[in-house]
C-alpha atoms as a PDB file:
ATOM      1  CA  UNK A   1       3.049  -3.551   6.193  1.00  0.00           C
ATOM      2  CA  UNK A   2       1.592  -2.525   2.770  1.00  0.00           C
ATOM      3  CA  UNK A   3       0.373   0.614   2.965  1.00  0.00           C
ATOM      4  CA  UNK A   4       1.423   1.272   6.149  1.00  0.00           C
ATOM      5  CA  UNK A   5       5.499   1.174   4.956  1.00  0.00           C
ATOM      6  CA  UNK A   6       4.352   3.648   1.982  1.00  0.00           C
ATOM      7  CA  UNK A   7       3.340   6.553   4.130  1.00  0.00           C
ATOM      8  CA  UNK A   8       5.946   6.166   6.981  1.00  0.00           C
ATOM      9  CA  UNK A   9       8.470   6.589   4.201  1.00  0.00           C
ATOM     10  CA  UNK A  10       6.395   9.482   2.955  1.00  0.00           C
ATOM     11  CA  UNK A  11       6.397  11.155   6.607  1.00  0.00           C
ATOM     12  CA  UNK A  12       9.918  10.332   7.134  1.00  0.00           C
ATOM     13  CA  UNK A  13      11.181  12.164   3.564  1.00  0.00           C
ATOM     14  CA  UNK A  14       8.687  15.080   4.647  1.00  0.00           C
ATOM     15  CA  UNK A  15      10.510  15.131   7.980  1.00  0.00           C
ATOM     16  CA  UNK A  16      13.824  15.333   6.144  1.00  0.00           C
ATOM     17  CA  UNK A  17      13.087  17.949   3.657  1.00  0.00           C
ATOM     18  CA  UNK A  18      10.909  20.117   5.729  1.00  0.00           C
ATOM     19  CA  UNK A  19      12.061  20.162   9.270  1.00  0.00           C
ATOM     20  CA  UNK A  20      15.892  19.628   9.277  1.00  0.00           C
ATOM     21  CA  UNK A  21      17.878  22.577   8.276  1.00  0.00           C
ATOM     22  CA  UNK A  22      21.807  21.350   7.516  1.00  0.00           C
ATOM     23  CA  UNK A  23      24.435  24.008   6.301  1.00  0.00           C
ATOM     24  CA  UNK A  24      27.333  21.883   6.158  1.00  0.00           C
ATOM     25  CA  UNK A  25      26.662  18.335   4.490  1.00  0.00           C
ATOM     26  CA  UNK A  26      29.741  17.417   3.450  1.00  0.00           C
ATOM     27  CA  UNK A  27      28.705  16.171  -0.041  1.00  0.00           C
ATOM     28  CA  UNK A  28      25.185  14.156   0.869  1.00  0.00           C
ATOM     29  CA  UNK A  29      22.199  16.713   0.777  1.00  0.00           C
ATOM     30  CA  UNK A  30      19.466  15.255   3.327  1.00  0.00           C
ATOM     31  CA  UNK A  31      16.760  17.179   1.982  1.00  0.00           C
ATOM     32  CA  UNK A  32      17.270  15.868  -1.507  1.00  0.00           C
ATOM     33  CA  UNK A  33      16.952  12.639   0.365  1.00  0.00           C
ATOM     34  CA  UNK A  34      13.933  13.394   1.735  1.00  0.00           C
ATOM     35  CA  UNK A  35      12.750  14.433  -1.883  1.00  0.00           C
ATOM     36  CA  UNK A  36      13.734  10.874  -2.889  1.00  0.00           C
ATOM     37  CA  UNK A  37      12.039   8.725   0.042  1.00  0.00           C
ATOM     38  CA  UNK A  38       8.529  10.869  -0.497  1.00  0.00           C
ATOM     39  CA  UNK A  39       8.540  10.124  -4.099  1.00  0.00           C
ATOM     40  CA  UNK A  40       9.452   6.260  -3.766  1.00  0.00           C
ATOM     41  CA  UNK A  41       6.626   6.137  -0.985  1.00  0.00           C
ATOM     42  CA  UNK A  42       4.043   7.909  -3.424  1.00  0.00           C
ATOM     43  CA  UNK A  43       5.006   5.479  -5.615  1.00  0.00           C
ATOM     44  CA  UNK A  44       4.499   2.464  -3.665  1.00  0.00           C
ATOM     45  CA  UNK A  45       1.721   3.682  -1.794  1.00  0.00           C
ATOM     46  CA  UNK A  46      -0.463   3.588  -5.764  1.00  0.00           C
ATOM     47  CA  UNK A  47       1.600   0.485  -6.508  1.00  0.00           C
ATOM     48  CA  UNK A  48      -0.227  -0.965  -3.350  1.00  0.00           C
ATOM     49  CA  UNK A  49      -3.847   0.728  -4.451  1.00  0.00           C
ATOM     50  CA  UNK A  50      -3.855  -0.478  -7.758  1.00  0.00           C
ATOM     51  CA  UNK A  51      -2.749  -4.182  -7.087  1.00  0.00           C
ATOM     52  CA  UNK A  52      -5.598  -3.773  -3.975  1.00  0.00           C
ATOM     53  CA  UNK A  53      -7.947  -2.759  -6.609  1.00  0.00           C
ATOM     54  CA  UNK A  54      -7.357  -5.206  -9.094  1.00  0.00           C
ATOM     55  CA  UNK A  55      -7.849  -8.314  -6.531  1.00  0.00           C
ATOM     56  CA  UNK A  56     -10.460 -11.497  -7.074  1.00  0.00           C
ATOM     57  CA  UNK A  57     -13.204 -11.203  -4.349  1.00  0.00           C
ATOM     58  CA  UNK A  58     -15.215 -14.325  -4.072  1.00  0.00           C
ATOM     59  CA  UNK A  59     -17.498 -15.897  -1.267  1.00  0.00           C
ATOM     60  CA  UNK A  60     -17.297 -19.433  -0.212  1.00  0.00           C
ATOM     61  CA  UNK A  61     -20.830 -21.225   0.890  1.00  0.00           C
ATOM     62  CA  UNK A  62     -20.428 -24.821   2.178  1.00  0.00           C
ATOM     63  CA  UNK A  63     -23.975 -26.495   2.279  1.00  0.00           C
ATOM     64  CA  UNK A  64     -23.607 -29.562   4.534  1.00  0.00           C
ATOM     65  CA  UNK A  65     -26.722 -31.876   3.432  1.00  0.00           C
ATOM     66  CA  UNK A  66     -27.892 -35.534   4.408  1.00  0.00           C
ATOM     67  CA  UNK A  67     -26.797 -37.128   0.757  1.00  0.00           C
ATOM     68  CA  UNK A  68     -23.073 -35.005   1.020  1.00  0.00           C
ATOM     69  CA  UNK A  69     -21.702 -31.486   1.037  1.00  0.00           C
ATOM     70  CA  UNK A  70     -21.340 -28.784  -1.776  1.00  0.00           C
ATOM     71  CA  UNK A  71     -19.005 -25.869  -2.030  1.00  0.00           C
ATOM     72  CA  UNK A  72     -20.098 -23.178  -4.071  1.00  0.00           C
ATOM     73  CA  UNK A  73     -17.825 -20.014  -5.115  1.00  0.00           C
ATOM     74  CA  UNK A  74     -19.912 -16.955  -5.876  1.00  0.00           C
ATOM     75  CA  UNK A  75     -18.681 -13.537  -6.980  1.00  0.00           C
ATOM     76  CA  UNK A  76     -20.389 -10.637  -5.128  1.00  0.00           C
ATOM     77  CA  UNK A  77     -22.613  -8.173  -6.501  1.00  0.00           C
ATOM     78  CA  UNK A  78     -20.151  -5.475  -8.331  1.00  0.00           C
ATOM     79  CA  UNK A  79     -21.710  -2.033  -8.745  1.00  0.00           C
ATOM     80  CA  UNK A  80     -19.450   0.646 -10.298  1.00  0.00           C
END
């Protein structure tokens, strides 16, 4: 649950900030908790893009022949 856990806790802070109205708290405000939980998930959620981004991508080709087998590793065609 990578990206998945970022935006529940995203939706779930929105919930608590935007949707629940509390007058009497008794000393633990839930909409600054709500604050808090969107701006951890933001942060996880780029944590997750950038370490997605920045991952080794390489194809595997086993060639079975009569003398033996070869493996070769080949990176694939990066266009940016």
């Amino acid at each position: 649950m990578r990206i998945g856990g970022a935006l529940i806790l995203v939706a779930l802070g929105a919930i608590l900030t935007f949707a629940i109205d509390v007058n009497n708290s008794h000393g633990l405000n839930i909409n600054t908790v709500g604050v808090i939980l969107m701006i951890v998930g933001a942060i996880w959620a780029i944590a997750e893009i950038a370490v997605a981004a920045t991952r080794r991508r390489t194809d595997v080709v086993q060639t079975n022949t009569p003398t033996g087998s070869r493996t070769t590793y080949s990176e694939p065609n990066q266009t940016y």
